[in-house]
PDB file of N, CA and C in Angstrom:
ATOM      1  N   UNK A   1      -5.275   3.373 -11.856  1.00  0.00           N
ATOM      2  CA  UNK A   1      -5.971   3.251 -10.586  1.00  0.00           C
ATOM      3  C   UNK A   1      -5.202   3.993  -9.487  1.00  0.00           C
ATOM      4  N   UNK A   2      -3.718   4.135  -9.721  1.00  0.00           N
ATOM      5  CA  UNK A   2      -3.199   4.779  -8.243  1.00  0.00           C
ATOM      6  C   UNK A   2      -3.188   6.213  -8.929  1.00  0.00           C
ATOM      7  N   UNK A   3      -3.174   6.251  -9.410  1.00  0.00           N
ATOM      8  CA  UNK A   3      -3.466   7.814 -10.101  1.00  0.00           C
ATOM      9  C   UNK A   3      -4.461   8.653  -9.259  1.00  0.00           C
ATOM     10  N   UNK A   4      -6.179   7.530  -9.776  1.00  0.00           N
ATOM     11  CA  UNK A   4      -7.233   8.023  -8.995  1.00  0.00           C
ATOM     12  C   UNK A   4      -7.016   7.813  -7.412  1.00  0.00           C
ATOM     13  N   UNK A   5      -6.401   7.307  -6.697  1.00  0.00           N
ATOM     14  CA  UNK A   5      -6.350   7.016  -5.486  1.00  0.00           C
ATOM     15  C   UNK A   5      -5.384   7.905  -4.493  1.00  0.00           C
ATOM     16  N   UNK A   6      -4.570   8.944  -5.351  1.00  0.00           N
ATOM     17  CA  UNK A   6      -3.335   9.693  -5.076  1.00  0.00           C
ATOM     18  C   UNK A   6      -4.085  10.808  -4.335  1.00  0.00           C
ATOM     19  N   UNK A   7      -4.951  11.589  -4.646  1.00  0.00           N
ATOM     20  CA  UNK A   7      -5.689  12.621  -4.131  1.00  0.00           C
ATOM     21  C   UNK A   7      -6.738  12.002  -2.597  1.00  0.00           C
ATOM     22  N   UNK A   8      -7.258  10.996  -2.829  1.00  0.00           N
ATOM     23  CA  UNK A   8      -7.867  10.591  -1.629  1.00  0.00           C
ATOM     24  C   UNK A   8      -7.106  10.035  -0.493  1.00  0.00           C
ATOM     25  N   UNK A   9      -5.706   9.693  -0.620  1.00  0.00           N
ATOM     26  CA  UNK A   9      -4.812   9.330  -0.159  1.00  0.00           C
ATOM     27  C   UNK A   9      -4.144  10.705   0.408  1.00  0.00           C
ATOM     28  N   UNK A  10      -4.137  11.720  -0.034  1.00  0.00           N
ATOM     29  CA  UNK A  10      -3.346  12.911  -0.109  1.00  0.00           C
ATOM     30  C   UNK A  10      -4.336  13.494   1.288  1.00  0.00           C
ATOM     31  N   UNK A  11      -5.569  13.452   1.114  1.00  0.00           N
ATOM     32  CA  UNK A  11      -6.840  13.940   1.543  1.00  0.00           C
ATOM     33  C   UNK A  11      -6.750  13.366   2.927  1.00  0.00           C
ATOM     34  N   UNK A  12      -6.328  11.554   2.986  1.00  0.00           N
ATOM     35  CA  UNK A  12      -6.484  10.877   4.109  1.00  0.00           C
ATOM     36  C   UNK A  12      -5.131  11.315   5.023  1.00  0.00           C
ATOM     37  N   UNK A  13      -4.324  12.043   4.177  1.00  0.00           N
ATOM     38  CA  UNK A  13      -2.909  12.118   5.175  1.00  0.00           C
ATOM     39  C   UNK A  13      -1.595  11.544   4.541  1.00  0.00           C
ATOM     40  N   UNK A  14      -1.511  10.664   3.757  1.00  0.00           N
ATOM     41  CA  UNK A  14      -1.079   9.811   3.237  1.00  0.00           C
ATOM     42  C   UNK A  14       0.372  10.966   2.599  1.00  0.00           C
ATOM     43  N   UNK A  15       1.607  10.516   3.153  1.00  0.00           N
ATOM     44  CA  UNK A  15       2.528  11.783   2.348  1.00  0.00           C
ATOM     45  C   UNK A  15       3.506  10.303   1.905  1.00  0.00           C
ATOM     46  N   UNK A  16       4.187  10.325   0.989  1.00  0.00           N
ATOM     47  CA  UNK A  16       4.744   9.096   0.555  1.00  0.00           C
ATOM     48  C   UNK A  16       6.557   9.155   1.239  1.00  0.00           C
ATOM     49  N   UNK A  17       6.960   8.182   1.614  1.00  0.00           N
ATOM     50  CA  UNK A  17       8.082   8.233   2.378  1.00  0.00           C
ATOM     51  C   UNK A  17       9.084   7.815   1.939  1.00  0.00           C
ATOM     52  N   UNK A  18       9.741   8.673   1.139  1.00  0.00           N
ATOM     53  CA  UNK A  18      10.872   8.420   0.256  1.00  0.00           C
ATOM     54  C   UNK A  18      12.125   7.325   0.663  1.00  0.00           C
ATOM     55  N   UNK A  19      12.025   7.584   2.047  1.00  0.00           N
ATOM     56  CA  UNK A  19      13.564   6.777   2.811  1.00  0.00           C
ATOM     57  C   UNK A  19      13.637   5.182   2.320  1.00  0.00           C
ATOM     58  N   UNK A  20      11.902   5.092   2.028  1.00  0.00           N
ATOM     59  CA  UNK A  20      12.361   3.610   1.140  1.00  0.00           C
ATOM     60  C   UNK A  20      13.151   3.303  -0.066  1.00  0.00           C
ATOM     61  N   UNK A  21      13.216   4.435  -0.757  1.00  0.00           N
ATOM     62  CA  UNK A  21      13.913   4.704  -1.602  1.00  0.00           C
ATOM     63  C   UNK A  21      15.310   4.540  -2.063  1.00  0.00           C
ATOM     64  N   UNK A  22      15.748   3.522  -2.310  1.00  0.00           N
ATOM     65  CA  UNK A  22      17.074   3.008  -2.348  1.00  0.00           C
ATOM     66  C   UNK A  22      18.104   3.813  -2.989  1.00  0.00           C
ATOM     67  N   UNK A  23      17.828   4.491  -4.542  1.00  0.00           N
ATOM     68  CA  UNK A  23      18.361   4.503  -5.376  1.00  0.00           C
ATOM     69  C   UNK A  23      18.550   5.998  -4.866  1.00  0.00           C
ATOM     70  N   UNK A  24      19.768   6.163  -5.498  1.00  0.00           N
ATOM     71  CA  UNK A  24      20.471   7.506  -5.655  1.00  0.00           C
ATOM     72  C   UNK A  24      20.109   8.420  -6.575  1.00  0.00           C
ATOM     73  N   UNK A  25      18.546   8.947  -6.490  1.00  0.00           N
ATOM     74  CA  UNK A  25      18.216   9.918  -7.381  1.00  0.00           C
ATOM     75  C   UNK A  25      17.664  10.973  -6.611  1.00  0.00           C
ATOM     76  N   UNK A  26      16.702  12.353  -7.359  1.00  0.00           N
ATOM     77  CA  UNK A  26      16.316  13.321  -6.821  1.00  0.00           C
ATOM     78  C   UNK A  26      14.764  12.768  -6.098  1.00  0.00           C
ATOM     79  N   UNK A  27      14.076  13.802  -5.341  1.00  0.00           N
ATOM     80  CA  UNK A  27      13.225  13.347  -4.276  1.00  0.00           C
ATOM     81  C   UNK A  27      11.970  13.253  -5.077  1.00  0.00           C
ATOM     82  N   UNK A  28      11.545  14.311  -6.525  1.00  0.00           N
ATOM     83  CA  UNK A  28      10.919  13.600  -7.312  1.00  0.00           C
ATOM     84  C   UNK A  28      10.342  12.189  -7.839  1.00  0.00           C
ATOM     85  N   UNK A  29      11.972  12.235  -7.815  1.00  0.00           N
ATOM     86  CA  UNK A  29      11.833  10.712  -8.848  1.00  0.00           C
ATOM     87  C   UNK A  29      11.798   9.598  -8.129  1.00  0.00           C
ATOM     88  N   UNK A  30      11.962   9.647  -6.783  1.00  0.00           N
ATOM     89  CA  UNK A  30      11.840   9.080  -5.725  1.00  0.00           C
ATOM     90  C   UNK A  30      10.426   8.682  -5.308  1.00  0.00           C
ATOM     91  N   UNK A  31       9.414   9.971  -5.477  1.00  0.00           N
ATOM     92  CA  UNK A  31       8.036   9.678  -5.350  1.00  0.00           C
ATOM     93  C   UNK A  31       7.603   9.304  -6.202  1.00  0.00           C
ATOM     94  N   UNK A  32       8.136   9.230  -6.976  1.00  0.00           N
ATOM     95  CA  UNK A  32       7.730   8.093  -8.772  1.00  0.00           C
ATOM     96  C   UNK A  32       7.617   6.892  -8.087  1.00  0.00           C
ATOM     97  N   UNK A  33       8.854   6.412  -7.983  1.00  0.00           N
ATOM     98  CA  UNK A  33       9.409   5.256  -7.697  1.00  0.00           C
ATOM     99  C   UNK A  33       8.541   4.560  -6.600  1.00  0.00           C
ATOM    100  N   UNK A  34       8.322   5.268  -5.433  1.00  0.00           N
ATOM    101  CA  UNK A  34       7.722   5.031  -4.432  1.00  0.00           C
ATOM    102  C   UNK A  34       6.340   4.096  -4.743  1.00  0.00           C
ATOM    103  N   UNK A  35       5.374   4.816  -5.846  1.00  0.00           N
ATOM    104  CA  UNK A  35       4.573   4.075  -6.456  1.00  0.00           C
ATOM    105  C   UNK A  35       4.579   3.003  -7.318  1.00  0.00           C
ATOM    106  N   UNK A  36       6.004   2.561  -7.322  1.00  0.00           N
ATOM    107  CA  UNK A  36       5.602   1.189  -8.434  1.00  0.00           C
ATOM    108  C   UNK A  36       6.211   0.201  -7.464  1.00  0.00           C
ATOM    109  N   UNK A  37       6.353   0.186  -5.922  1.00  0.00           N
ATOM    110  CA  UNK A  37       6.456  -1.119  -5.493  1.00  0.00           C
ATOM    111  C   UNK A  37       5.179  -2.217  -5.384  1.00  0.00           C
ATOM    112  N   UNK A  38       6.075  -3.666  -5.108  1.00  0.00           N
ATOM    113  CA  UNK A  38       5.194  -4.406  -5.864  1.00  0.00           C
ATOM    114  C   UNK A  38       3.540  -4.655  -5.364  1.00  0.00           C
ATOM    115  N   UNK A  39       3.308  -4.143  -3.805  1.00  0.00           N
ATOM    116  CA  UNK A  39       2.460  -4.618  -2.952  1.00  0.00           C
ATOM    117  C   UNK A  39       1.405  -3.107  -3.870  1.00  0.00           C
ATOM    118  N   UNK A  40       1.922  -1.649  -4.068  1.00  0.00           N
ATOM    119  CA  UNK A  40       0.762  -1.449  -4.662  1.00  0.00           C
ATOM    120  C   UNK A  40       0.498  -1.140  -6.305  1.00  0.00           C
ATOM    121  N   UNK A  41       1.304  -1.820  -6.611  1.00  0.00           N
ATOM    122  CA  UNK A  41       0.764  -2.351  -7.867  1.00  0.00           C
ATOM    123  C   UNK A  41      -0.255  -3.594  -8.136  1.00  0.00           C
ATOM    124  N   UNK A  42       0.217  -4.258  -6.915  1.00  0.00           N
ATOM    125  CA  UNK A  42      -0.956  -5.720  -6.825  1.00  0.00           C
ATOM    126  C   UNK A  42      -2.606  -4.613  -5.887  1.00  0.00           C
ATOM    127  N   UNK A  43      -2.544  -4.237  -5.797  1.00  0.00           N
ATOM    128  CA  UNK A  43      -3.377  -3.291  -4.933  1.00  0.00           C
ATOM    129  C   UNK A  43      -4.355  -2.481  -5.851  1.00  0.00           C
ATOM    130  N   UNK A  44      -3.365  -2.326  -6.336  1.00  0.00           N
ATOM    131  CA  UNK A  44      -4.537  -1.481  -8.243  1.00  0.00           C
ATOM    132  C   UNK A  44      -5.054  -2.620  -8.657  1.00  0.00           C
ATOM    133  N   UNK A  45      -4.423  -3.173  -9.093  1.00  0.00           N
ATOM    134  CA  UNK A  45      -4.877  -4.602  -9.959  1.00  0.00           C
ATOM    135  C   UNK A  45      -6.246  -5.084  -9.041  1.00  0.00           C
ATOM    136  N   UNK A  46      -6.317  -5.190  -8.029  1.00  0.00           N
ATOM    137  CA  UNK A  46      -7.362  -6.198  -6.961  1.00  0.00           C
ATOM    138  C   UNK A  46      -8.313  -5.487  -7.263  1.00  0.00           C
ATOM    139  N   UNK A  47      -8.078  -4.096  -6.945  1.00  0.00           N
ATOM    140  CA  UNK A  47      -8.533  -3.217  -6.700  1.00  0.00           C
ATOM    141  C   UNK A  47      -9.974  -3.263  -8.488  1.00  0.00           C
ATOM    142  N   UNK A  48      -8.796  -3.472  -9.625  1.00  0.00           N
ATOM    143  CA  UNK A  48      -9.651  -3.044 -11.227  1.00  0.00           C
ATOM    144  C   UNK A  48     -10.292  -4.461 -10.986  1.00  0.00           C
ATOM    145  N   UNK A  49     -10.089  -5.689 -11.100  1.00  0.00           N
ATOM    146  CA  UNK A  49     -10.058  -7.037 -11.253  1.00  0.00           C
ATOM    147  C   UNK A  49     -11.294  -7.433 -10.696  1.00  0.00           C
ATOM    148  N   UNK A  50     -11.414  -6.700  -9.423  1.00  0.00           N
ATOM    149  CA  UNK A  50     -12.504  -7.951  -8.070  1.00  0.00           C
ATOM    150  C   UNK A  50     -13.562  -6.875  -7.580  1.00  0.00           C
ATOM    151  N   UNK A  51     -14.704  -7.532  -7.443  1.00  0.00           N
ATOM    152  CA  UNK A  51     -16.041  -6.356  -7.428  1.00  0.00           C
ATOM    153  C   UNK A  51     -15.672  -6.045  -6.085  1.00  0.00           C
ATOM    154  N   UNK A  52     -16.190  -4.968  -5.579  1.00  0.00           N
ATOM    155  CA  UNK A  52     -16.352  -4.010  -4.767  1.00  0.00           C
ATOM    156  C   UNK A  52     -16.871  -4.706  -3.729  1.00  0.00           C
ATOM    157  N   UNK A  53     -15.733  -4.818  -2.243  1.00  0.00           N
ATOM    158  CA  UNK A  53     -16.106  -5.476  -1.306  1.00  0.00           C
ATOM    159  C   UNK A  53     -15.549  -6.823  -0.840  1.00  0.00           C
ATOM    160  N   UNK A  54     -14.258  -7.277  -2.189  1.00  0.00           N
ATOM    161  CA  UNK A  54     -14.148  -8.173  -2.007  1.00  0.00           C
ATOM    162  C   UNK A  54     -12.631  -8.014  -1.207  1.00  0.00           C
ATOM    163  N   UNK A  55     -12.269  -9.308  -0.825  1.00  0.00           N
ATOM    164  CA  UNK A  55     -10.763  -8.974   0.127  1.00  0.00           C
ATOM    165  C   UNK A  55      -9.510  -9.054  -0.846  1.00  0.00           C
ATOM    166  N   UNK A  56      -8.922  -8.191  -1.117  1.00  0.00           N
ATOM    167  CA  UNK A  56      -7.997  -8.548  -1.693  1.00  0.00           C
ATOM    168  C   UNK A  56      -6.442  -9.205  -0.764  1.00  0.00           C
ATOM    169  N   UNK A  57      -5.742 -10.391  -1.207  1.00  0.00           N
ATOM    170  CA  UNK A  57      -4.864 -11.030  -0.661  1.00  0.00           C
ATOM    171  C   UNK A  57      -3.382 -10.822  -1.537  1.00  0.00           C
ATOM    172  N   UNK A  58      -2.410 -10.341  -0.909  1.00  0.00           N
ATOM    173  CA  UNK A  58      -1.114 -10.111  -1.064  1.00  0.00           C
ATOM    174  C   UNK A  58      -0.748 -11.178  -0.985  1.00  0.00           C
ATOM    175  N   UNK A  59       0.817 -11.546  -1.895  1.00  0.00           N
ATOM    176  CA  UNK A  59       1.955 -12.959  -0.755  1.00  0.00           C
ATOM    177  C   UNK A  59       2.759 -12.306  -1.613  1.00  0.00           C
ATOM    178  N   UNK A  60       3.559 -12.062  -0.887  1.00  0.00           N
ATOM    179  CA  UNK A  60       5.385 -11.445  -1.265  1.00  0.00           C
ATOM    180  C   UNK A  60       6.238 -12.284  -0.633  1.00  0.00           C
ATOM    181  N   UNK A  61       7.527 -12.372  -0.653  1.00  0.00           N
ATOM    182  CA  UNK A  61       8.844 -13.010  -0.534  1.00  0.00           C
ATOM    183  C   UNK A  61      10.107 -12.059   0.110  1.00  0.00           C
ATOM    184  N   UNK A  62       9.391 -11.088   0.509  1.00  0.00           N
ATOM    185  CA  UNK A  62      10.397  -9.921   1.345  1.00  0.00           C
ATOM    186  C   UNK A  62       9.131  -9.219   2.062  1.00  0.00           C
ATOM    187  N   UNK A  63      10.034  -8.273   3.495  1.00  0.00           N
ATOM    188  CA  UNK A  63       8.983  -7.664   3.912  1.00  0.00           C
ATOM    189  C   UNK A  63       8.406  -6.631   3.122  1.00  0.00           C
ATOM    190  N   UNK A  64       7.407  -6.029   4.083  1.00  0.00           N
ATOM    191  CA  UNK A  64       6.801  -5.169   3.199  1.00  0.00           C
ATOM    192  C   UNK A  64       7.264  -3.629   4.117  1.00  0.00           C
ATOM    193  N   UNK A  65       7.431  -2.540   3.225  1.00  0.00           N
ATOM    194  CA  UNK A  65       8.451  -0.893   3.362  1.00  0.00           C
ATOM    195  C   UNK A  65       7.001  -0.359   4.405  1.00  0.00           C
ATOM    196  N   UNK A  66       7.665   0.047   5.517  1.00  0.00           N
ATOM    197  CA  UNK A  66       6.861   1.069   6.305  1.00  0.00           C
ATOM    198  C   UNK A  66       6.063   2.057   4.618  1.00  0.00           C
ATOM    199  N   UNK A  67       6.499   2.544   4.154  1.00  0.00           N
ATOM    200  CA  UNK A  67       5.467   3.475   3.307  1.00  0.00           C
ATOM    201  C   UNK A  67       4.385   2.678   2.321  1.00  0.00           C
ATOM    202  N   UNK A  68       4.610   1.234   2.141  1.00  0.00           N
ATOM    203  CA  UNK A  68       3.671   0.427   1.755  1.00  0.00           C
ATOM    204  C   UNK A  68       2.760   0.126   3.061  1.00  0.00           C
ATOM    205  N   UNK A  69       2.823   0.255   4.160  1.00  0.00           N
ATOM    206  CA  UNK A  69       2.694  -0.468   5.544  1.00  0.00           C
ATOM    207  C   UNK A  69       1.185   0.365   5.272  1.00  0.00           C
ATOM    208  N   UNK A  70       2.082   1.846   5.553  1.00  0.00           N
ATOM    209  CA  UNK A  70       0.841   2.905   5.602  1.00  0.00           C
ATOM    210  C   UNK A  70      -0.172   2.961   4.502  1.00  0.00           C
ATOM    211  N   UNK A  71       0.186   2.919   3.330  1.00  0.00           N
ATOM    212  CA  UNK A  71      -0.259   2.908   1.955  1.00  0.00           C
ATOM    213  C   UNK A  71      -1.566   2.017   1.834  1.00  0.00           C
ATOM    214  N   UNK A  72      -1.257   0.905   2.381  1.00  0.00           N
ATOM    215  CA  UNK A  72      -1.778  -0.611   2.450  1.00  0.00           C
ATOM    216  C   UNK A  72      -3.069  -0.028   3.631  1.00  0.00           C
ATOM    217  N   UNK A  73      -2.781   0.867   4.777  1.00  0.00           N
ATOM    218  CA  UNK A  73      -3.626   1.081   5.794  1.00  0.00           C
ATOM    219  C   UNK A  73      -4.432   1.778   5.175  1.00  0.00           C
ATOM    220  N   UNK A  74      -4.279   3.089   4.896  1.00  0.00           N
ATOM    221  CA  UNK A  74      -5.073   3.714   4.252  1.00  0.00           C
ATOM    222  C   UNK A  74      -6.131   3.539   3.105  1.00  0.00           C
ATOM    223  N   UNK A  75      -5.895   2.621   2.127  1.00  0.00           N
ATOM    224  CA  UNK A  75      -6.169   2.226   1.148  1.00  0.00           C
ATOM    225  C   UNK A  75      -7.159   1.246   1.593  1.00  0.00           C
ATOM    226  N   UNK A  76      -6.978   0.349   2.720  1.00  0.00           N
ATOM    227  CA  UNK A  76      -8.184  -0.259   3.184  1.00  0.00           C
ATOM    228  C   UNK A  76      -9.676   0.690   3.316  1.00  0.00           C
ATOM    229  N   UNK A  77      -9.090   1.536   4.209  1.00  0.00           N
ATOM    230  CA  UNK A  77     -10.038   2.860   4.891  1.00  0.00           C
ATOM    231  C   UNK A  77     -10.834   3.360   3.438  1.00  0.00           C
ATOM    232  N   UNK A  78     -10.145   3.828   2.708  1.00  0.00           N
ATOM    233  CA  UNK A  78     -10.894   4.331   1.363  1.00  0.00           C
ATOM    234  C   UNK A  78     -11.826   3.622   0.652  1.00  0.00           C
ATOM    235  N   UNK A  79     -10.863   2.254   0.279  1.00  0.00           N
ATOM    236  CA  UNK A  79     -12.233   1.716  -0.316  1.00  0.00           C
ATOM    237  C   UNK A  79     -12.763   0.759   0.632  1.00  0.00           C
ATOM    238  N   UNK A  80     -12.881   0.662   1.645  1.00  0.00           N
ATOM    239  CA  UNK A  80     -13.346  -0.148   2.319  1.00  0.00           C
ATOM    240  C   UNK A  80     -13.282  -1.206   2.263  1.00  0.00           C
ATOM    241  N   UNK A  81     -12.212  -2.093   2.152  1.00  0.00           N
ATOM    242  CA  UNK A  81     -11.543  -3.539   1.995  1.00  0.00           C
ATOM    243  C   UNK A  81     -11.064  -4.233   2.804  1.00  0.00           C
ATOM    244  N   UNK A  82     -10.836  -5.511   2.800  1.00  0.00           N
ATOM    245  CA  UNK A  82     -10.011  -5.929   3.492  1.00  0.00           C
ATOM    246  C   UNK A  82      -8.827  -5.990   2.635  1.00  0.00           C
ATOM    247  N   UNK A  83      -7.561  -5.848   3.446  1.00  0.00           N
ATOM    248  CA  UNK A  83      -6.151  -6.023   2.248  1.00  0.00           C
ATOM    249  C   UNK A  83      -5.348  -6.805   2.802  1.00  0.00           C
ATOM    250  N   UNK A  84      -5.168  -8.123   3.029  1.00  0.00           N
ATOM    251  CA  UNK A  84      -4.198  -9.024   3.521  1.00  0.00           C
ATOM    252  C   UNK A  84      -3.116  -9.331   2.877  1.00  0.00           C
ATOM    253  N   UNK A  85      -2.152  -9.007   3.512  1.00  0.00           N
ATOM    254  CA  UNK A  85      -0.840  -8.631   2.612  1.00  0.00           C
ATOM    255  C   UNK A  85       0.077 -10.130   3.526  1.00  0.00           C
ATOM    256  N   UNK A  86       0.707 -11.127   3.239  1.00  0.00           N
ATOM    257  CA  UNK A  86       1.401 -11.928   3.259  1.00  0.00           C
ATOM    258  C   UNK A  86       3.122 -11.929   2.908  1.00  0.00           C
ATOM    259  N   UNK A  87       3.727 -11.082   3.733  1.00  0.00           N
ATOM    260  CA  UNK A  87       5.442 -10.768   3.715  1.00  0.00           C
ATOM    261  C   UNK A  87       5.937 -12.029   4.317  1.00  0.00           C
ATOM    262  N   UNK A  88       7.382 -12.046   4.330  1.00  0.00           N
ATOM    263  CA  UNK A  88       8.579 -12.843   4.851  1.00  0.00           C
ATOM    264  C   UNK A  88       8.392 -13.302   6.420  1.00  0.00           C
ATOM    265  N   UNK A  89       7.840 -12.255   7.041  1.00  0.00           N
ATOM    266  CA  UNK A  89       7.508 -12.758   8.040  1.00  0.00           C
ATOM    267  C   UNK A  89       6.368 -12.708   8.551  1.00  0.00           C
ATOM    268  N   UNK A  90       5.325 -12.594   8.476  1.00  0.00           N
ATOM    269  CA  UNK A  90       4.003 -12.180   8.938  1.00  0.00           C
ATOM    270  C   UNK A  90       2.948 -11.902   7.980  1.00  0.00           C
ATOM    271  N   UNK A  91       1.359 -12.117   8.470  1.00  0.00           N
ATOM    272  CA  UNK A  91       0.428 -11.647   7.940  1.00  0.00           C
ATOM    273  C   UNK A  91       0.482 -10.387   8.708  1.00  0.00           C
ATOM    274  N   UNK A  92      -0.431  -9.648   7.326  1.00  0.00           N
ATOM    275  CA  UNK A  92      -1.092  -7.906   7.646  1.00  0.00           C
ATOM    276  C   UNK A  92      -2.286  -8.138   7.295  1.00  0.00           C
ATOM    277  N   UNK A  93      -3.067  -7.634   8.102  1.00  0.00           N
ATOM    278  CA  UNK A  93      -4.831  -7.723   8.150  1.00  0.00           C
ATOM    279  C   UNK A  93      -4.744  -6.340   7.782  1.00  0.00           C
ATOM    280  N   UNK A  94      -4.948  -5.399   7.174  1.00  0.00           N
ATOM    281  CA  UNK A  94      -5.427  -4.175   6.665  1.00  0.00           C
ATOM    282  C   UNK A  94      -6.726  -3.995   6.482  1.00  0.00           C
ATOM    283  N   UNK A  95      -7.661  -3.333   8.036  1.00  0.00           N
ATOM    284  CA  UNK A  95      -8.936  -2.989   7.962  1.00  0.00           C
ATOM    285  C   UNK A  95      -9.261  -2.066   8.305  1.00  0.00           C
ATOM    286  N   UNK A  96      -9.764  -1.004   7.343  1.00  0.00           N
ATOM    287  CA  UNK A  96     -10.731   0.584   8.035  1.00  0.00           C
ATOM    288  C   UNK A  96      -9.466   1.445   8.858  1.00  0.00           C
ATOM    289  N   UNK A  97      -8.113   1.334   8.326  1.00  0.00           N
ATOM    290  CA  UNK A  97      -6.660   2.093   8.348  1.00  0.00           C
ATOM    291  C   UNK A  97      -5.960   1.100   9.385  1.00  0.00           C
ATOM    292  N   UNK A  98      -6.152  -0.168  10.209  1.00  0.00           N
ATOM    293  CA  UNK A  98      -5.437  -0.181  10.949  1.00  0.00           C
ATOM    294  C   UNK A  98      -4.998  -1.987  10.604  1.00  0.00           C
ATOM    295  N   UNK A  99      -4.300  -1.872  11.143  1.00  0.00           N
ATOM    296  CA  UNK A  99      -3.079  -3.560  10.959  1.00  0.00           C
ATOM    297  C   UNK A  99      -2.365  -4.138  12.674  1.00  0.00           C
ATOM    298  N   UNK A 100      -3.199  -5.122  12.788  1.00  0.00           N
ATOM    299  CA  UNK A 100      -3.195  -5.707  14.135  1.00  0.00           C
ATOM    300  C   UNK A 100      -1.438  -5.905  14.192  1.00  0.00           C
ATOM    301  N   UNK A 101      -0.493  -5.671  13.827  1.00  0.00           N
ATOM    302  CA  UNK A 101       0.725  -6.177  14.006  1.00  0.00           C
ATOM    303  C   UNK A 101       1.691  -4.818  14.634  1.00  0.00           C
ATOM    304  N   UNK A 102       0.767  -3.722  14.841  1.00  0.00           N
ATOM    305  CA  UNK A 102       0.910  -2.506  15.582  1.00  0.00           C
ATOM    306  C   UNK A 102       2.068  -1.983  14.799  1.00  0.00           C
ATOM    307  N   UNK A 103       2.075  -1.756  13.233  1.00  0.00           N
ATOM    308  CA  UNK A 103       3.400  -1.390  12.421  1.00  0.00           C
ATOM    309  C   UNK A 103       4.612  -1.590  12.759  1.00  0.00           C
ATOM    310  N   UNK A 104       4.737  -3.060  12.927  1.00  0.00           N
ATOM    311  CA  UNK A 104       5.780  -3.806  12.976  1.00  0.00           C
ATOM    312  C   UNK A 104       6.478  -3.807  11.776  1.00  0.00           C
TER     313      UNK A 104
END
């Protein structure tokens, strides 16, 4: 699913932001990496799982990475979702690209 979503994402602006990137590797493998955090891997899943239209709901135990922030925005906009993402400190309303918490 993020496979198919990489080009419309690419299309929407969407450039992936490595600095989340902890690990000490090349910038490649970095944009690998970038894609298997956990908020959009739960994001594919909602995404295969729940008919078209429905809201998908996050809850994590740490915040969530400015490049998930955006990821999460965009990804609303595309498929037209709601994406409520539930971090450490705050709800994210993710609707039609934007998140009332002004990318906090």
């Amino acid at each position: 699913m993020l496979e198919n979503l990489k080009p419309k994402l690419e299309l929407a602006g969407y450039v992936p932001d490595t600095d989340f990137v902890l690990q000490d590797v090349g910038n490649e493998l970095k944009k690998k990496m970038i894609y298997t955090h956990s908020e959009k891997l739960a994001i594919a899943f909602g995404l295969i799982a729940t008919p078209d239209g429905t809201p998908i709901r996050i809850t994590k135990n740490l915040r969530i990475c400015g490049d998930c922030h955006t990821f999460c925005k965009l990804v609303s906009k595309i498929t037209n979702r709601l994406i409520v993402v539930r971090d450490a400190n705050r709800f994210h309303h993710f609707s039609e690209a934007v998140c009332p918490c002004e990318d906090y």
